[in-house]
Protein backbone atom coordinates (compact mmCIF):
# COMPACT_ATOMS: atom_id res chain seq x y z
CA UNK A 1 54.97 121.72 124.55
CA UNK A 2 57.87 123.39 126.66
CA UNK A 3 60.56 122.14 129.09
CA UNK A 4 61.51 124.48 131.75
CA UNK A 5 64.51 124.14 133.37
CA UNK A 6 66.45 125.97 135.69
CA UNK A 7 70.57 125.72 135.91
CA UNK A 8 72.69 126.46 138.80
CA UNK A 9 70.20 129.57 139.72
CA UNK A 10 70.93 131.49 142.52
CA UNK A 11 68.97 134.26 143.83
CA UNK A 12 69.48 136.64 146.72
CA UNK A 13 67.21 139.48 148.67
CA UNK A 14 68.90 142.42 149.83
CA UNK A 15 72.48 141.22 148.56
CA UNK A 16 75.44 143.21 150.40
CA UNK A 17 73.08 144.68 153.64
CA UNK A 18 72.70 143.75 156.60
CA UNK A 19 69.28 141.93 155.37
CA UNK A 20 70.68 139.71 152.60
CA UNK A 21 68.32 136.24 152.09
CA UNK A 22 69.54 133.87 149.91
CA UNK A 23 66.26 132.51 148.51
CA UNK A 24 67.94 130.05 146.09
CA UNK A 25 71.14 128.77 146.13
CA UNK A 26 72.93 126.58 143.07
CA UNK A 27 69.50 125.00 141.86
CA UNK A 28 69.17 122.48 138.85
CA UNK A 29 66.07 121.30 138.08
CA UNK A 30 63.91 120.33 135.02
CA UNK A 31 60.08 119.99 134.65
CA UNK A 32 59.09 117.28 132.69
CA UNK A 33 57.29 118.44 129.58
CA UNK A 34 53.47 117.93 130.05
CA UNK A 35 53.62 116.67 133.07
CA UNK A 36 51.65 118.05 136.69
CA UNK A 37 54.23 118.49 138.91
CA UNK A 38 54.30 119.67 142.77
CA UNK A 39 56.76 122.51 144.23
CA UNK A 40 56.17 121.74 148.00
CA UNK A 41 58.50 123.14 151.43
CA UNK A 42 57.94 125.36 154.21
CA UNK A 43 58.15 128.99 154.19
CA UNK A 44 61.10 130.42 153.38
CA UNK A 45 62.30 127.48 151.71
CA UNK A 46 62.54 128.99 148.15
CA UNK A 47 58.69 128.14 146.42
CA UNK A 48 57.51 131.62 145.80
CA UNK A 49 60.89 133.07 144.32
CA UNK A 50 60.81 129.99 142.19
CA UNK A 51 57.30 130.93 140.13
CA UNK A 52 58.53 134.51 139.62
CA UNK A 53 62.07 133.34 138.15
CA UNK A 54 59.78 130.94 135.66
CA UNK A 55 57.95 133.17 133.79
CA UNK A 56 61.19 136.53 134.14
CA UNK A 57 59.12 138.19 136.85
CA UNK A 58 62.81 137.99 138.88
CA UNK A 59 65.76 137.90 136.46
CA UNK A 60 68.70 134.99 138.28
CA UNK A 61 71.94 136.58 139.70
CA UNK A 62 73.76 133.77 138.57
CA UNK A 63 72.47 130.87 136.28
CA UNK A 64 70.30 130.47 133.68
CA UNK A 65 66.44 130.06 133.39
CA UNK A 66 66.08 127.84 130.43
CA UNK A 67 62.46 127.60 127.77
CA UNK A 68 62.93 124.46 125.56
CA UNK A 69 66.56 124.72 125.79
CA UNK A 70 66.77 128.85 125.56
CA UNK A 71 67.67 131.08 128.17
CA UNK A 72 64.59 133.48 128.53
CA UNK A 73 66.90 135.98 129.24
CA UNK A 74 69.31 136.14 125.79
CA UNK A 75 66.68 138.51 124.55
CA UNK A 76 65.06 140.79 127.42
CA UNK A 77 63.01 142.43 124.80
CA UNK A 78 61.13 139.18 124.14
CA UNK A 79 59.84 138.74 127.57
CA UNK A 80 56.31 139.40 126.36
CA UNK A 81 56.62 136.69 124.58
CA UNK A 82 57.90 134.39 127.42
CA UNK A 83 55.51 135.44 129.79
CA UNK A 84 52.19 134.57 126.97
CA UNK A 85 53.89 130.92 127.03
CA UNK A 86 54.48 130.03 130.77
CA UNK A 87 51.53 131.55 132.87
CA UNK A 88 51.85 132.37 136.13
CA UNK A 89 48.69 132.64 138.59
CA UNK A 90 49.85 134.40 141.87
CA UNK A 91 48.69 133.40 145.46
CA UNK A 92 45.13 134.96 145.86
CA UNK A 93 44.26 135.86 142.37
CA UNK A 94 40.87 136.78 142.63
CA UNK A 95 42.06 140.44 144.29
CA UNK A 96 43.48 140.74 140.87
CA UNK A 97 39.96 141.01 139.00
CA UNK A 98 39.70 144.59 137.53
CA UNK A 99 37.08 144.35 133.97
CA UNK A 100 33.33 145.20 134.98
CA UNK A 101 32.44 141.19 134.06
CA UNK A 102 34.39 138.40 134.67
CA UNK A 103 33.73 137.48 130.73
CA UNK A 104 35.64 140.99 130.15
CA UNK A 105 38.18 140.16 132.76
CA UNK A 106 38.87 136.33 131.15
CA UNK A 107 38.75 137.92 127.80
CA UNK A 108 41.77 140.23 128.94
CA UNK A 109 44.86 138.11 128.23
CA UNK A 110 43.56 136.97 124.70
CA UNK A 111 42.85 140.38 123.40
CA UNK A 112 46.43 141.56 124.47
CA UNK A 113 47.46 138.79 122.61
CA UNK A 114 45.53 140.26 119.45
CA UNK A 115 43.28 137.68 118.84
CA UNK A 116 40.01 138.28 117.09
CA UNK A 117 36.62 138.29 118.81
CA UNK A 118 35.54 134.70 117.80
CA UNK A 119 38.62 132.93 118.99
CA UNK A 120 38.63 135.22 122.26
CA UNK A 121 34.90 133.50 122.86
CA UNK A 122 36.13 130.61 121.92
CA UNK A 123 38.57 130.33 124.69
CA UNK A 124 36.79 132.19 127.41
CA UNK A 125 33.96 129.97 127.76
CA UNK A 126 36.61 126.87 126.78
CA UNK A 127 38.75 128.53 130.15
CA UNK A 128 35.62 129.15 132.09
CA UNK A 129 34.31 124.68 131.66
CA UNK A 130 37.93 124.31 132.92
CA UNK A 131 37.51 125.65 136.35
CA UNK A 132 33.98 124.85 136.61
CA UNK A 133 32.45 128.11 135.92
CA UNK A 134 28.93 128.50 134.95
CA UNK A 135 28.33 130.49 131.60
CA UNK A 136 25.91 132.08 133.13
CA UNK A 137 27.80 133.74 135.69
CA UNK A 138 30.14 135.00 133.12
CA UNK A 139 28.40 138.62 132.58
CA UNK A 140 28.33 139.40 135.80
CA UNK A 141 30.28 141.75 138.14
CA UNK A 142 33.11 140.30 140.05
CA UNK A 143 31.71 141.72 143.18
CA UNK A 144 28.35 139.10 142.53
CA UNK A 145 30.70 136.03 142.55
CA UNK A 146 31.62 133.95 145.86
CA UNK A 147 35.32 133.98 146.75
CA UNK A 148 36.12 130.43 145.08
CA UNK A 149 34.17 131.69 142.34
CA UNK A 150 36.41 134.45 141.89
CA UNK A 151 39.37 132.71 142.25
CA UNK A 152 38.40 130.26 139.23
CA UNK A 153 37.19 133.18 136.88
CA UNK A 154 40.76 134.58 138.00
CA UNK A 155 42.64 131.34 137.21
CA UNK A 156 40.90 130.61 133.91
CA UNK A 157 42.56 134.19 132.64
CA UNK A 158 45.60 132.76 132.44
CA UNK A 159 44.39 129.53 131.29
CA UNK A 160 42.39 131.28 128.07
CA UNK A 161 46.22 132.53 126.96
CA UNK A 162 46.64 129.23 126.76
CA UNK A 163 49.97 129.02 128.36
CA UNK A 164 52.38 126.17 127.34
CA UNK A 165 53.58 125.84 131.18
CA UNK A 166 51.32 127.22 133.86
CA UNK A 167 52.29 128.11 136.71
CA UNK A 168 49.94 127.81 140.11
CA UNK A 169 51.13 129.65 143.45
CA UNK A 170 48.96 127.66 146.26
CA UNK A 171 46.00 127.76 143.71
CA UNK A 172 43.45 126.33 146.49
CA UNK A 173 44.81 128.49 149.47
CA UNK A 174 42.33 129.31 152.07
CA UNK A 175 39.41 127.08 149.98
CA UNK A 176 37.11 124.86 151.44
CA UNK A 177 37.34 121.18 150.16
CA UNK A 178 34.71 121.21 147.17
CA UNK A 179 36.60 124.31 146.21
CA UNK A 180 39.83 123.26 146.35
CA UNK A 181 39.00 119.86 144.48
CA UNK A 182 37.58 122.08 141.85
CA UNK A 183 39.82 124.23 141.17
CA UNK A 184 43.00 121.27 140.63
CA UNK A 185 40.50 118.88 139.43
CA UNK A 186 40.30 121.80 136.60
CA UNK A 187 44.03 122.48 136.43
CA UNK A 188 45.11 119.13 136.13
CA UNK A 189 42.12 118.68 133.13
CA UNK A 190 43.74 122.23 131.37
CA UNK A 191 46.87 119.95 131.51
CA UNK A 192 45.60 116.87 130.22
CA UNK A 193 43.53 118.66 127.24
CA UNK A 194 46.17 121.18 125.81
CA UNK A 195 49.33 119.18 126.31
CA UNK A 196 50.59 121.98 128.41
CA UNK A 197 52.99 121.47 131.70
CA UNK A 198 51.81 122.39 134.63
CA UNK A 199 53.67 123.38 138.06
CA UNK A 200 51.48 123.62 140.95
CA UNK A 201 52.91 124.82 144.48
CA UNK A 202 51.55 124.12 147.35
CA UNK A 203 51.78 123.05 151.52
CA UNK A 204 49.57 119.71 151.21
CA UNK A 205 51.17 116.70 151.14
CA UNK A 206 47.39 114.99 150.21
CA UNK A 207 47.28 117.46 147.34
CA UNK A 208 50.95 116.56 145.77
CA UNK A 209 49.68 112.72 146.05
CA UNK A 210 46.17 113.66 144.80
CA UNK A 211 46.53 115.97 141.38
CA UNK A 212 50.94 115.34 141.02
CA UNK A 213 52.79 113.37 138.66
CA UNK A 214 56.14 114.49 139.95
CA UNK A 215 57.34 116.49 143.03
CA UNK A 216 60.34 118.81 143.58
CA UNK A 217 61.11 119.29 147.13
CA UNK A 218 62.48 122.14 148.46
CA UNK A 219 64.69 122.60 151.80
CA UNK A 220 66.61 125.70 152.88
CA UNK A 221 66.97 127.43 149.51
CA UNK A 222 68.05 123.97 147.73
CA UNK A 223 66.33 120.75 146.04
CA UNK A 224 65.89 118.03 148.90
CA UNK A 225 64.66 115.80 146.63
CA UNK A 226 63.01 115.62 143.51
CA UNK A 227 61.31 113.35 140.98
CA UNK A 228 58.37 111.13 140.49
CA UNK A 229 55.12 111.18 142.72
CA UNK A 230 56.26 107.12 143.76
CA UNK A 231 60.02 108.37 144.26
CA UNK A 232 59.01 111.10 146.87
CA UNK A 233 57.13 109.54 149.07
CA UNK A 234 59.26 106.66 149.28
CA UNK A 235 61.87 108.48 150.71
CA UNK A 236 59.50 108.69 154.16
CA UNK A 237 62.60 109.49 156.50
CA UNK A 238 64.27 112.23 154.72
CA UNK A 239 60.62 114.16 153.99
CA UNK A 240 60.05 114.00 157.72
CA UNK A 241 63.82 115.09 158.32
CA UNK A 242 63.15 118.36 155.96
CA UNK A 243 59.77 118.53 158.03
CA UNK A 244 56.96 117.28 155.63
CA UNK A 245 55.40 113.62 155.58
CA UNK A 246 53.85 111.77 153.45
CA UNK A 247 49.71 111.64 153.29
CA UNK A 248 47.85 110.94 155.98
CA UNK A 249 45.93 108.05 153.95
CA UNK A 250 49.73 105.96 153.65
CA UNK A 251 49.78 106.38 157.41
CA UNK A 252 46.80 104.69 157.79
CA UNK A 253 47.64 102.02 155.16
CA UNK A 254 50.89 101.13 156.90
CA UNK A 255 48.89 100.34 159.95
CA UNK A 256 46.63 98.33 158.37
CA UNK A 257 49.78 96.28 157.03
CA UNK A 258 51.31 96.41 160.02
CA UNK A 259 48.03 94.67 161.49
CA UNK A 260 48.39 91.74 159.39
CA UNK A 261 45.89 92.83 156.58
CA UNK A 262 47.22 92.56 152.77
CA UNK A 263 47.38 95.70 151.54
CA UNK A 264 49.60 97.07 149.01
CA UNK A 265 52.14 99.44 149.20
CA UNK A 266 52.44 102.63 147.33
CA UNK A 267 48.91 104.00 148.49
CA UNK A 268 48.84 107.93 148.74
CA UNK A 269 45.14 109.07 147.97
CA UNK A 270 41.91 108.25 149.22
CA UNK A 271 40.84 106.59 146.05
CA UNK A 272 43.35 104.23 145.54
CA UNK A 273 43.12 103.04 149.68
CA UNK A 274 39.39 102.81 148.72
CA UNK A 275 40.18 100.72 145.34
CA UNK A 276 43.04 98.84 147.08
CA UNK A 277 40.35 98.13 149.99
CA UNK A 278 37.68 96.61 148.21
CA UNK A 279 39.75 94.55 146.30
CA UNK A 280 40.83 92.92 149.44
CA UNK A 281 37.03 92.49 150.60
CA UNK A 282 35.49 91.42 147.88
């Protein structure tokens, strides 16, 4: 599967007015091939300009947006191409829906891609077990379907293209908990059973520690920090000096250290304080 990569990228809004932005400025960074990893920072920070430079949705002003070692851009006329191999899912997806069935509308990206009819059912209901959507709620209207609903038929589009890197812009925004667990309890299985790297962005902390392998951290248009899930969070002082923290389940595990009981270090999810827990009571 692909490595993307991004070389001393910068990108800027409104360059030479009065309401220039520089939204990134000099970033390296590389995803690790099949891996799940988290692009977290406050607004403004650089997140969302990120996704669209991925997949050549926003073209770099200086630097280089690197597939497997190729700049996407040496050959502008293959950005179909590109754009069939990293997948991008845009914040609130679901408004998005267009095909009078959600079968139709999952059934979209494969026929574009000329694939014949058996292999496009093949990988609609295959996208639809990823996200948890019934098979019977595949011939109906997107108008029928509850907003989370919605936003998983929308999500397993992309996902029956079968995207070598895909790409999630705050997949679980505005979800309840079930909903959210669902939907990156389904991305992070699309991950695990194609091989394929996945990039999630997001504003949780609990959902970097939760679904993550690695984390890129981004601060004022720049990487604050980067690399694995255990390397992230143990820099605790400079993620509360870019204004993040890490999960509210360490927090509590600290205490419990600090109040004499025997607990290990290195806990960032529910589970694992619950494993690490009845270990030490049992």
């Amino acid at each position: 599967m692909a490595v993307l990569s991004l070389e001393h990228v910068t990108y800027i809004y409104g360059e030479g007015t009065p309401f220039e932005i520089r939204a990134l400025d000099d970033v390296t960074l590389t995803v690790r091939e099949g891996s799940v990893t988290g692009i977290i920072g406050h607004t403004g920070s650089g997140k969302s300009t990120l996704v669209q430079l991925f997949n050549g949705l926003e073209k770099p002003m200086s630097g280089r947006v690197l597939l497997d070692g190729k700049d996407i851009w040496a050959d502008p006329k293959k950005m179909r191409d590109i754009r069939f191999r990293v997948g991008l899912v845009m914040q609130y997806p679901e408004y998005q829906l267009f095909e009078e069935t959600i079968r139709a509308d999952i059934a979209f990206g494969p026929r574009n891609m000329g694939l014949d009819e058996t292999e496009i059912a093949y990988r609609v209901d295959e996208a639809a077990s990823f996200v948890g959507l019934d098979r019977e709620l595949l011939d109906k209207s997107p108008f029928d379907l509850s907003g989370g609903q919605k936003r998983r038929a929308a999500i397993a589009g992309i996902m029956a293209m079968r995207p070598e890197v895909l790409v999630l812009d705050e997949p679980a925004a505005g979800l309840d908990p079930r909903g959210r667990d669902t939907i990156l309890e389904g991305i992070r299985t699309y991950g695990k059973r194609t091989g394929a790297t996945v990039i999630i962005v997001s504003h949780s902390m609990e959902d970097m520690a939760a679904y993550c392998d690695d984390i890129i951290v981004m601060e004022h248009a720049k990487v604050a920090l980067s690399g694995t899930r255990d390397e992230v969070f143990a820099n605790a002082e400079r993620l509360t000096a870019v204004g993040l923290d890490v999960p509210q389940i360490t927090h509590l595990m600290l205490l419990l250290k600090e109040r004499g009981l025997a607990v290990p270090d290195g806990i960032y999810t529910v589970e694992a304080a619950t494993a690490a827990l009845r270990r030490l009571f049992s």
